[in-house]
Protein backbone atom coordinates (compact mmCIF):
# COMPACT_ATOMS: atom_id res chain seq x y z
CA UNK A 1 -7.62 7.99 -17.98
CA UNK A 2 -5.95 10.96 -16.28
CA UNK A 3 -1.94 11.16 -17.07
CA UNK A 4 0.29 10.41 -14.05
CA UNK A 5 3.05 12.82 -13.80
CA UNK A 6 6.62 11.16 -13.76
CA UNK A 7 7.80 13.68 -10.78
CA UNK A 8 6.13 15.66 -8.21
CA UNK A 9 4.44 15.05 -5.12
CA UNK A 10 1.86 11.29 -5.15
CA UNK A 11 -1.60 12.20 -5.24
CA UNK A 12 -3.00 8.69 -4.78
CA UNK A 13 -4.21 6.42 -2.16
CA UNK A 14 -0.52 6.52 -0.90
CA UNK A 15 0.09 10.09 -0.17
CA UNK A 16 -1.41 9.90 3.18
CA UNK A 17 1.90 7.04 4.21
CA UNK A 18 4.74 9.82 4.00
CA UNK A 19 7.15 7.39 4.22
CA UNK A 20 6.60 5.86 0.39
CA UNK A 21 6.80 9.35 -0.25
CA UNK A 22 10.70 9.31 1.03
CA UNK A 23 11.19 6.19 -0.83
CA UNK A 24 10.40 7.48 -3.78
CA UNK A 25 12.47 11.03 -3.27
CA UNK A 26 15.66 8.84 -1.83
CA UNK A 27 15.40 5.02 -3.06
CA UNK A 28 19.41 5.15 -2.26
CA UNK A 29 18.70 5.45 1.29
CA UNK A 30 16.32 3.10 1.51
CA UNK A 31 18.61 0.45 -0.34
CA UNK A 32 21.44 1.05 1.58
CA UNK A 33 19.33 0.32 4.80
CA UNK A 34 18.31 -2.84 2.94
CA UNK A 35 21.82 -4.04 2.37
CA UNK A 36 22.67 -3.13 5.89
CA UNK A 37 19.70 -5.39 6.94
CA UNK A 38 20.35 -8.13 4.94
CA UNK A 39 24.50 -8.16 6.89
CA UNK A 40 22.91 -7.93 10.25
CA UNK A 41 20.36 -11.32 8.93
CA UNK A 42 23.57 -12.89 7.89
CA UNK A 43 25.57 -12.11 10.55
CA UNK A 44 23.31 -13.07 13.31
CA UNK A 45 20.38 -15.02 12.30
CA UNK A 46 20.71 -18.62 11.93
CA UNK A 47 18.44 -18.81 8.23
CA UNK A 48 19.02 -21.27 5.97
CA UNK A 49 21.49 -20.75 2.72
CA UNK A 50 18.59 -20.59 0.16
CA UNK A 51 16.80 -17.63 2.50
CA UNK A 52 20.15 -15.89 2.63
CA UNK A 53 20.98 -16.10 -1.52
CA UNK A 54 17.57 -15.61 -2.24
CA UNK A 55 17.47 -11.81 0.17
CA UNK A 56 20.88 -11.40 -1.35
CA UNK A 57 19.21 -12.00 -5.21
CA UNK A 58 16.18 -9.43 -3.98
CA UNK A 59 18.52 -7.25 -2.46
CA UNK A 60 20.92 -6.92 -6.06
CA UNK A 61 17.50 -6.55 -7.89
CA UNK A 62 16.47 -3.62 -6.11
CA UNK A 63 20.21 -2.00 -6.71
CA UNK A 64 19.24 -2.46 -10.20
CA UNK A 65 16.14 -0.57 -9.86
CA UNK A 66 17.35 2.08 -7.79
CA UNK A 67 20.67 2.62 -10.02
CA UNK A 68 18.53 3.23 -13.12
CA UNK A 69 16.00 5.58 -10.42
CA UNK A 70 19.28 8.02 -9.66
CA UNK A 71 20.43 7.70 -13.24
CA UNK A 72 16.89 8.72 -14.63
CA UNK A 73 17.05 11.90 -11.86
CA UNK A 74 20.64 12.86 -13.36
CA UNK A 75 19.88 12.38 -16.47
CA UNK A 76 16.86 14.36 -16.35
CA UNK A 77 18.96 17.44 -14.48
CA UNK A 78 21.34 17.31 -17.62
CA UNK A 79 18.56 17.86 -20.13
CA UNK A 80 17.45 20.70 -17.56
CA UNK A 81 20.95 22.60 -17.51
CA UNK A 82 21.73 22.11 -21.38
CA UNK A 83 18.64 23.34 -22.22
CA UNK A 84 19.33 26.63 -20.60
């Protein structure tokens, strides 16, 4: 089985959507129009309370995810300029 590189342009079945490709260069952006989503749902769609906490769980999941993405691509810039 061929190694998948951690960074660097998708060569899969999904390189021909460029939009994953954004996702994966700028998951920030994409959360923050998630959480912007999930006010406007709250704000003026009538959805029951369990719909609303459960986006609101989904939506603090994925801040998990993409806090540890941007700390993996700071991290990984360190380790870049210390080794120089």
């Amino acid at each position: 089985m061929a190694s998948i590189p951690k960074r660097g342009r998708h060569r899969g079945p999904a390189a021909a959507f460029p939009l994953l490709e954004l996702l994966r260069e700028h998951p920030a952006r994409a959360y923050s129009i998630a959480a912007a989503a999930v006010v406007l749902i709250a704000q003026y769609v009538t959805v029951p309370q369990e719909a609303l906490l459960g986006l609101v769980a989904a939506l603090l999941g994925a801040g998990e995810v993409t806090q540890r993405v941007e700390n993996a691509k700071t991290a990984e810039v360190l380790h870049e300029i210390r080794a120089r």
